[in-house]
N, C-alpha and C. Protein backbone atom coordinates (compact mmCIF):
# COMPACT_ATOMS: atom_id res chain seq x y z
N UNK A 1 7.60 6.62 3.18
CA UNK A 1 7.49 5.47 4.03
C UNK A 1 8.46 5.58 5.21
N UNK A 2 9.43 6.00 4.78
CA UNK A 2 10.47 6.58 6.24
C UNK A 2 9.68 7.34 7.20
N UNK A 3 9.11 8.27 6.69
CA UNK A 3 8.90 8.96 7.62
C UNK A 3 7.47 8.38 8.76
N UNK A 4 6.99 7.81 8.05
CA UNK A 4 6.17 6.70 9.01
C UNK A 4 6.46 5.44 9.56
N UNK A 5 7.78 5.18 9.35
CA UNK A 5 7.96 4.00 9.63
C UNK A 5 7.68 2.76 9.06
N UNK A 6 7.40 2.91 7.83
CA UNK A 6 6.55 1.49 7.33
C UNK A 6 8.30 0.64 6.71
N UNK A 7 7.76 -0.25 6.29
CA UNK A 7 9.09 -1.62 5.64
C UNK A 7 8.59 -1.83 4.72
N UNK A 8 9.13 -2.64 3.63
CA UNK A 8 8.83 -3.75 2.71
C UNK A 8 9.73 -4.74 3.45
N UNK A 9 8.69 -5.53 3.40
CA UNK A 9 8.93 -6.79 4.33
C UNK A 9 9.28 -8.64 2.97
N UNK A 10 8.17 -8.29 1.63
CA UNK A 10 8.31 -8.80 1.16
C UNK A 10 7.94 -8.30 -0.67
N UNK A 11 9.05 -9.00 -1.73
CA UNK A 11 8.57 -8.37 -2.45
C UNK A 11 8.62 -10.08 -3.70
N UNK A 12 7.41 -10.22 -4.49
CA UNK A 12 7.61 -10.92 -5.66
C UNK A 12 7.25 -10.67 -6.44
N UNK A 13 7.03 -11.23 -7.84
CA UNK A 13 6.42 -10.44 -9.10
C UNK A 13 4.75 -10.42 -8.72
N UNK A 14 4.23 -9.44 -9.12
CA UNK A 14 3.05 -8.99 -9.05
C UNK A 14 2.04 -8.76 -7.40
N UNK A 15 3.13 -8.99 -6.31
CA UNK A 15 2.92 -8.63 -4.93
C UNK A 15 4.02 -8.25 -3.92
N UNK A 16 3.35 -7.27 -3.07
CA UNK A 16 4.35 -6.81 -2.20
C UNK A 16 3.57 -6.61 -0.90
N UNK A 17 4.49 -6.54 0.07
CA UNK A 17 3.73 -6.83 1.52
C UNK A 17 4.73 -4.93 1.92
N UNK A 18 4.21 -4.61 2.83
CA UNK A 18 5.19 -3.83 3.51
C UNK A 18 3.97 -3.58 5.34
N UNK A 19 5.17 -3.26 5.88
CA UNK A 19 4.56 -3.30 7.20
C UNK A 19 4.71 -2.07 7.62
N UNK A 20 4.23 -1.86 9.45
CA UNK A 20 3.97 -0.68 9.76
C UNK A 20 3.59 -0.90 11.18
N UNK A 21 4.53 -0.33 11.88
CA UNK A 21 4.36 -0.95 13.29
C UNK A 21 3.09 0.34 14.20
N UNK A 22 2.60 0.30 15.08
CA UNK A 22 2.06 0.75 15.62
C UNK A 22 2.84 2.18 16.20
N UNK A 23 2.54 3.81 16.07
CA UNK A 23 2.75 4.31 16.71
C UNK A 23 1.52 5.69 17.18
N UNK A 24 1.90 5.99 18.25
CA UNK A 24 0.34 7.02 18.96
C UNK A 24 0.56 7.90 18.01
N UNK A 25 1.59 8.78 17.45
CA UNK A 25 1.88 9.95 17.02
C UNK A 25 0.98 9.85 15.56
N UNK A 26 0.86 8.52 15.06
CA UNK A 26 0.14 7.83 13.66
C UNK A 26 -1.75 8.82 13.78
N UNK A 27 -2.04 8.27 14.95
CA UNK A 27 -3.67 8.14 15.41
C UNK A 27 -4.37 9.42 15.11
N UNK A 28 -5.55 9.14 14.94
CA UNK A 28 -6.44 10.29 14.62
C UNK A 28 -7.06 10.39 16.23
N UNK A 29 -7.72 11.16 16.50
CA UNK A 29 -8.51 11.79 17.92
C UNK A 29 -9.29 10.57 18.31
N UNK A 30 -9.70 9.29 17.97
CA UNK A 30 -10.19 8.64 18.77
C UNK A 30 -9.03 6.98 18.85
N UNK A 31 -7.64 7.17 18.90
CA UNK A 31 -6.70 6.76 18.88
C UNK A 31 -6.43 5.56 18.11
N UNK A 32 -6.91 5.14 16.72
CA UNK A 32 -7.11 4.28 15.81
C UNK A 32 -6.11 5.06 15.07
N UNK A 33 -5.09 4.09 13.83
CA UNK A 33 -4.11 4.74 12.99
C UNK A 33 -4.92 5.62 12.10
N UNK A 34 -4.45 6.95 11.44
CA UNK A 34 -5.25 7.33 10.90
C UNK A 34 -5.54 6.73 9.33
N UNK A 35 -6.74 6.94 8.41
CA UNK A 35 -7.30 6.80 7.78
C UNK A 35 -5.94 7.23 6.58
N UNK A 36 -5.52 8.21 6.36
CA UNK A 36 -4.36 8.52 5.38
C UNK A 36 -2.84 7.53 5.54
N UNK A 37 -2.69 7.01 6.54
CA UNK A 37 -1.50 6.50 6.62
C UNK A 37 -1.70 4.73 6.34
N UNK A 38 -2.82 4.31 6.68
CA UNK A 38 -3.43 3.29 6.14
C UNK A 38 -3.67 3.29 4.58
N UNK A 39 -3.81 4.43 4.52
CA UNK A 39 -4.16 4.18 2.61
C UNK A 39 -2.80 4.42 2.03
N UNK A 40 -1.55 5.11 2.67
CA UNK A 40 -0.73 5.69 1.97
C UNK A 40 0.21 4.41 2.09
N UNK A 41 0.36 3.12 2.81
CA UNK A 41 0.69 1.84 3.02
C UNK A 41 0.28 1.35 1.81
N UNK A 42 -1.23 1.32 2.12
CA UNK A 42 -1.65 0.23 1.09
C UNK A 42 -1.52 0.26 -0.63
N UNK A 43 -1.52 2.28 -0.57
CA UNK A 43 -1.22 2.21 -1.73
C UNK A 43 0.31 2.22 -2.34
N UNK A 44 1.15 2.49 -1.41
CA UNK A 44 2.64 2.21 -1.89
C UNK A 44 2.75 0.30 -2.25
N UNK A 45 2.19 -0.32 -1.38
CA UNK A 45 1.87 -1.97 -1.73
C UNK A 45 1.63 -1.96 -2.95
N UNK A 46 0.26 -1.84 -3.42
CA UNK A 46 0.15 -1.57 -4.42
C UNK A 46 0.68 -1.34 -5.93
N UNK A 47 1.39 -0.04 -5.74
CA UNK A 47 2.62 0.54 -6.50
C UNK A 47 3.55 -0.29 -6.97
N UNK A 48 4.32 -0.32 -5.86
CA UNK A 48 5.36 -1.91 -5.77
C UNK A 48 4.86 -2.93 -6.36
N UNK A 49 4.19 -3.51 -6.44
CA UNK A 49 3.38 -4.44 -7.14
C UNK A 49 3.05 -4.39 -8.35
N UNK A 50 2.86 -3.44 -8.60
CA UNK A 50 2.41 -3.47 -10.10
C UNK A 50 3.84 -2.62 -10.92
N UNK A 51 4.94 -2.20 -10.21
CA UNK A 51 6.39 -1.75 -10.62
C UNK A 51 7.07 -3.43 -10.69
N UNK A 52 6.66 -4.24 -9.88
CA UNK A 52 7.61 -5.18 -10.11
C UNK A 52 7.19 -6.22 -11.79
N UNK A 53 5.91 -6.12 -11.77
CA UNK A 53 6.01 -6.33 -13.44
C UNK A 53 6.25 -5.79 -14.31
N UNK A 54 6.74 -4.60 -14.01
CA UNK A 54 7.04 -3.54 -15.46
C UNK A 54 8.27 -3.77 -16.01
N UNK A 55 8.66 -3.27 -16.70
CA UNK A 55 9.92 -3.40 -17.33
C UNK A 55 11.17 -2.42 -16.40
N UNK A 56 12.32 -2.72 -16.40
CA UNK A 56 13.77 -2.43 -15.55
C UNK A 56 13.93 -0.66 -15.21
N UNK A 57 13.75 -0.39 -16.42
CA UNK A 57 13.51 1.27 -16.29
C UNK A 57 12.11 2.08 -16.04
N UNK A 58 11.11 1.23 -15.54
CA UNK A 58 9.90 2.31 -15.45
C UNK A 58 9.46 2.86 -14.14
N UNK A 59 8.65 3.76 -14.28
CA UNK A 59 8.48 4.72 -12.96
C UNK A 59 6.98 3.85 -12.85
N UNK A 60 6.47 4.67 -11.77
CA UNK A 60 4.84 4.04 -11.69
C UNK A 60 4.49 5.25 -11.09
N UNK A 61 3.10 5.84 -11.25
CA UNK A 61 2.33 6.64 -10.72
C UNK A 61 1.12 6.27 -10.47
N UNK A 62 0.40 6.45 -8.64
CA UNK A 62 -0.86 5.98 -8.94
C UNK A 62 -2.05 7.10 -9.95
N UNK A 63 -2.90 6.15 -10.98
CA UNK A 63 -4.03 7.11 -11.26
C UNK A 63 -5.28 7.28 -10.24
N UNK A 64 -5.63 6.52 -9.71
CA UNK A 64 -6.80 6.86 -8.94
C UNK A 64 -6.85 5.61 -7.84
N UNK A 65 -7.55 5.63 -6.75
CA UNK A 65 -7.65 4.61 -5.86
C UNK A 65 -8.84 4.69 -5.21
N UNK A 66 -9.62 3.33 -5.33
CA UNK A 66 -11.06 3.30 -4.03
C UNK A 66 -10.46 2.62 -2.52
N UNK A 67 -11.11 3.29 -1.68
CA UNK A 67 -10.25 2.59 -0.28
C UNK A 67 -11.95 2.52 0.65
N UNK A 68 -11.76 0.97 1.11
CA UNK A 68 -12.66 0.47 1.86
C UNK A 68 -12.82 0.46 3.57
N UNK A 69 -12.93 1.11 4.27
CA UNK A 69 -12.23 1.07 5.77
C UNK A 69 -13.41 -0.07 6.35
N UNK A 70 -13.10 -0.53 6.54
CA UNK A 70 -14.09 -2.09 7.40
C UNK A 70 -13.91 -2.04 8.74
N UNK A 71 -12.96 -1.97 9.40
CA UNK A 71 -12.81 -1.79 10.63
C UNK A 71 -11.79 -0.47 11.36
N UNK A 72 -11.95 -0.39 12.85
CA UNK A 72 -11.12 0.89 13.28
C UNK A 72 -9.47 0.14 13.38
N UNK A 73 -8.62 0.77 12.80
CA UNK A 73 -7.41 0.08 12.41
C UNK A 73 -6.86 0.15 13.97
N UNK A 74 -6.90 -0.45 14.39
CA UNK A 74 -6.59 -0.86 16.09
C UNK A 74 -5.62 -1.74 16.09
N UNK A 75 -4.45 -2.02 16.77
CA UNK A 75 -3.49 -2.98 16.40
C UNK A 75 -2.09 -2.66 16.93
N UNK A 76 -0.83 -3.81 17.01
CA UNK A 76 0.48 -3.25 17.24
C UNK A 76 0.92 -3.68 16.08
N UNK A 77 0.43 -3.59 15.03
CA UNK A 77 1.00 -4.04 13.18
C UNK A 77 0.31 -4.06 12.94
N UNK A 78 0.54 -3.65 11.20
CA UNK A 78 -0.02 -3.20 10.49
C UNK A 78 0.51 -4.02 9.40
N UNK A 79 -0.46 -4.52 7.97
CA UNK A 79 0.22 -5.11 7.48
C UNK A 79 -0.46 -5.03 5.72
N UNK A 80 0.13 -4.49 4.87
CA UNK A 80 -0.45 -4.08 3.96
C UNK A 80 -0.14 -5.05 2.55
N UNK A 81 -1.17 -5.59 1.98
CA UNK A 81 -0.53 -6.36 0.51
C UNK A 81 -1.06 -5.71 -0.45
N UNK A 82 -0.35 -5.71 -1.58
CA UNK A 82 -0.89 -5.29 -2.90
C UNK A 82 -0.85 -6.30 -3.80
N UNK A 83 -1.28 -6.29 -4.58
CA UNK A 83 -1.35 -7.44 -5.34
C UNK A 83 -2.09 -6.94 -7.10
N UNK A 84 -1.33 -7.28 -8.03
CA UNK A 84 -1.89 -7.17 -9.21
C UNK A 84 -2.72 -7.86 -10.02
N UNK A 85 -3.64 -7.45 -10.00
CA UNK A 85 -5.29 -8.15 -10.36
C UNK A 85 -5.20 -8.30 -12.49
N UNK A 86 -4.45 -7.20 -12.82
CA UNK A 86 -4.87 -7.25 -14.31
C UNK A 86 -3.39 -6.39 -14.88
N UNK A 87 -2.47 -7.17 -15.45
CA UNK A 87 -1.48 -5.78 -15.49
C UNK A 87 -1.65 -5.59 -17.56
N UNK A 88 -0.62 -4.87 -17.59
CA UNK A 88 -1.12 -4.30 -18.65
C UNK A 88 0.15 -3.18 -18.95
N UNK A 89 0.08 -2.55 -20.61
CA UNK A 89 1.79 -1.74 -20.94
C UNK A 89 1.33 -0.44 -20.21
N UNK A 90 -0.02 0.32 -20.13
CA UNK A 90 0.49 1.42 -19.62
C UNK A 90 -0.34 1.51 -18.05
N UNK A 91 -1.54 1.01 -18.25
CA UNK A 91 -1.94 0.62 -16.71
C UNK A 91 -2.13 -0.81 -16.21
N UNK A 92 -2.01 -0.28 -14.60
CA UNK A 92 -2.16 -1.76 -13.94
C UNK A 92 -2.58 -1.87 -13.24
N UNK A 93 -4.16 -2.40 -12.64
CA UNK A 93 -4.95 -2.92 -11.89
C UNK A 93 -4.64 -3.51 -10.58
N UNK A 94 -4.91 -3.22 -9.34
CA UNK A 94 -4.31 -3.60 -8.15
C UNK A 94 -5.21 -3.95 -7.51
N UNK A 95 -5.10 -4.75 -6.50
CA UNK A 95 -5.95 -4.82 -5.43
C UNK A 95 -5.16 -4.80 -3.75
N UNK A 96 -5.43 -4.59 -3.11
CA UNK A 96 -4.73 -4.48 -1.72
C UNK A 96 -5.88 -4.71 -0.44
N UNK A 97 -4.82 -4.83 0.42
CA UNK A 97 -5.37 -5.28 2.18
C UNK A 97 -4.81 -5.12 2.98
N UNK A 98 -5.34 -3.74 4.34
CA UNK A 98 -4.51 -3.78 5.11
C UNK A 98 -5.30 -4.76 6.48
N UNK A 99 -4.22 -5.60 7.28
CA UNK A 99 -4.62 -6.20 8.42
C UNK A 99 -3.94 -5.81 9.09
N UNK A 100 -4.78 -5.38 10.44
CA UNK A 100 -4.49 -5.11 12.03
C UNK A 100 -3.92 -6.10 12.62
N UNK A 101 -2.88 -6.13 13.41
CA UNK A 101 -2.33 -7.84 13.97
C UNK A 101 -2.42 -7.11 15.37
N UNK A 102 -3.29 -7.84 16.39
CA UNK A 102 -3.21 -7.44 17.94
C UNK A 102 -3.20 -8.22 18.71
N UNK A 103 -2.43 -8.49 19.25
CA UNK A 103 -2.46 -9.62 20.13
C UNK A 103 -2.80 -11.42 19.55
N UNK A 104 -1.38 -11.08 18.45
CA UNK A 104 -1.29 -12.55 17.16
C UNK A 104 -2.89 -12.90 16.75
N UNK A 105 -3.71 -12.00 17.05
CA UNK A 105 -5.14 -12.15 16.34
C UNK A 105 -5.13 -11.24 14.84
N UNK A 106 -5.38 -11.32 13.50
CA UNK A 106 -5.20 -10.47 12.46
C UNK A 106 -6.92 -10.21 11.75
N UNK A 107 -7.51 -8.74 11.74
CA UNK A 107 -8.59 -8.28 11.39
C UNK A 107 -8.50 -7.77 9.97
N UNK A 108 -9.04 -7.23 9.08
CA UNK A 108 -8.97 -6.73 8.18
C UNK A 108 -9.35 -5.22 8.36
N UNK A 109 -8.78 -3.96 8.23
CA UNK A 109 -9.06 -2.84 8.37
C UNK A 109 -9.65 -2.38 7.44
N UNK A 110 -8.68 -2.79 6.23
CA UNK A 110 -9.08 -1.47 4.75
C UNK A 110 -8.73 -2.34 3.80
N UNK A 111 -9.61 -2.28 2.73
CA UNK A 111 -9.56 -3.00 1.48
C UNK A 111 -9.14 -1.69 0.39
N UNK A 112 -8.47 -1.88 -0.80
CA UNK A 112 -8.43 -0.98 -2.21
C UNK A 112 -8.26 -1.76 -3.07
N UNK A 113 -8.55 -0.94 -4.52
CA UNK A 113 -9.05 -1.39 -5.79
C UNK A 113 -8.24 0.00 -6.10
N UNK A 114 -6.95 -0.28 -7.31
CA UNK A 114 -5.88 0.91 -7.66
C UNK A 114 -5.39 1.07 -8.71
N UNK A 115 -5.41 2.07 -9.76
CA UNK A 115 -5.10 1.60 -11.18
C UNK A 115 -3.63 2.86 -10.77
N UNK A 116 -2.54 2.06 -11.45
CA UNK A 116 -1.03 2.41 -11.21
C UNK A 116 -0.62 2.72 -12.99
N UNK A 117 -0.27 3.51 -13.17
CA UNK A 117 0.33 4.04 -14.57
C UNK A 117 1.64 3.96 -14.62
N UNK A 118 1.97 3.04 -15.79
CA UNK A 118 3.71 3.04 -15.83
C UNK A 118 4.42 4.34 -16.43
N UNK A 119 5.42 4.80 -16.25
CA UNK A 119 6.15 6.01 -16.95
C UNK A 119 7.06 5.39 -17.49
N UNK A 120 7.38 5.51 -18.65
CA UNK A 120 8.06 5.09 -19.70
C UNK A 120 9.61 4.93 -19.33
N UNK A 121 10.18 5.79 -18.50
CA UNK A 121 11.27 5.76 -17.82
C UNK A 121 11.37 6.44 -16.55
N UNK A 122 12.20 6.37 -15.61
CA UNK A 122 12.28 6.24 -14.37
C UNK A 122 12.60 7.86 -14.42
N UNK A 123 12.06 9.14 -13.93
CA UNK A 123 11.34 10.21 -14.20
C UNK A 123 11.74 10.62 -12.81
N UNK A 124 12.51 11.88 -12.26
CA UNK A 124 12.01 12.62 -11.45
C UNK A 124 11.08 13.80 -11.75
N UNK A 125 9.61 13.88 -11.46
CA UNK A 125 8.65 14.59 -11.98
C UNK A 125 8.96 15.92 -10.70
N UNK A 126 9.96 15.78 -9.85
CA UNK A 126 9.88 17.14 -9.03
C UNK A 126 10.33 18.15 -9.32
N UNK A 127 11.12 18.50 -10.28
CA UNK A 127 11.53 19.61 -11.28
C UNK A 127 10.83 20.35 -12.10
């Protein structure tokens, strides 16, 4: 998320917001954010979301994700929620939304549907 610039802007049990300001370097060839950095928002939302109901020590990994693109993500913000639809001890059901904010007008870009797997303890799996 650093390296794109995104925030968590807000976090409560079973939702998290994080943002994402507009930059060109983001855009795919017809200058809309690209399609991966929109999903990689929505699904860290997501994540967060379904980590904040888990228990103190657990990791989260996503298992799989559907991503809906509805509109060309056009915008100077970006604004992604996740939200937990069904949680559960080892998976947890998500849902998310990213909205375009342009000119204080807000569109809906991309919808997901995300099942998040808890890890039993907080795990560096890069070793």
């Amino acid at each position: 998320m650093q390296t794109i610039g995104a925030r968590m802007t807000k976090v409560s049990p079973g939702e998290v917001v994080i943002e994402l300001a507009f930059r060109k370097d983001l855009t795919q060839q017809h200058g809309f954010v690209h399609a991966g950095v929109i999903t990689a928002i929505v699904d860290s939302a997501c994540g967060y979301a379904a980590l904040s109901l888990m228990p103190a020590d657990s990791g989260v990994l996503t298992v799989e994700y559907k991503a809906n693109f509805v509109s060309p993500a056009k915008g100077t913000r970006f604004i992604a929620t996740g939200r937990v639809v069904k949680p559960g001890r080892t998976l947890t059901v998500c849902s998310g939304d990213v909205l375009a904010v342009d000119e204080g007008t807000e569109k809906i870009v991309a919808t997901m549907l995300a099942t998040m797997m808890r890890l039993p303890e907080k795990e560096d799996l890069a070793e």
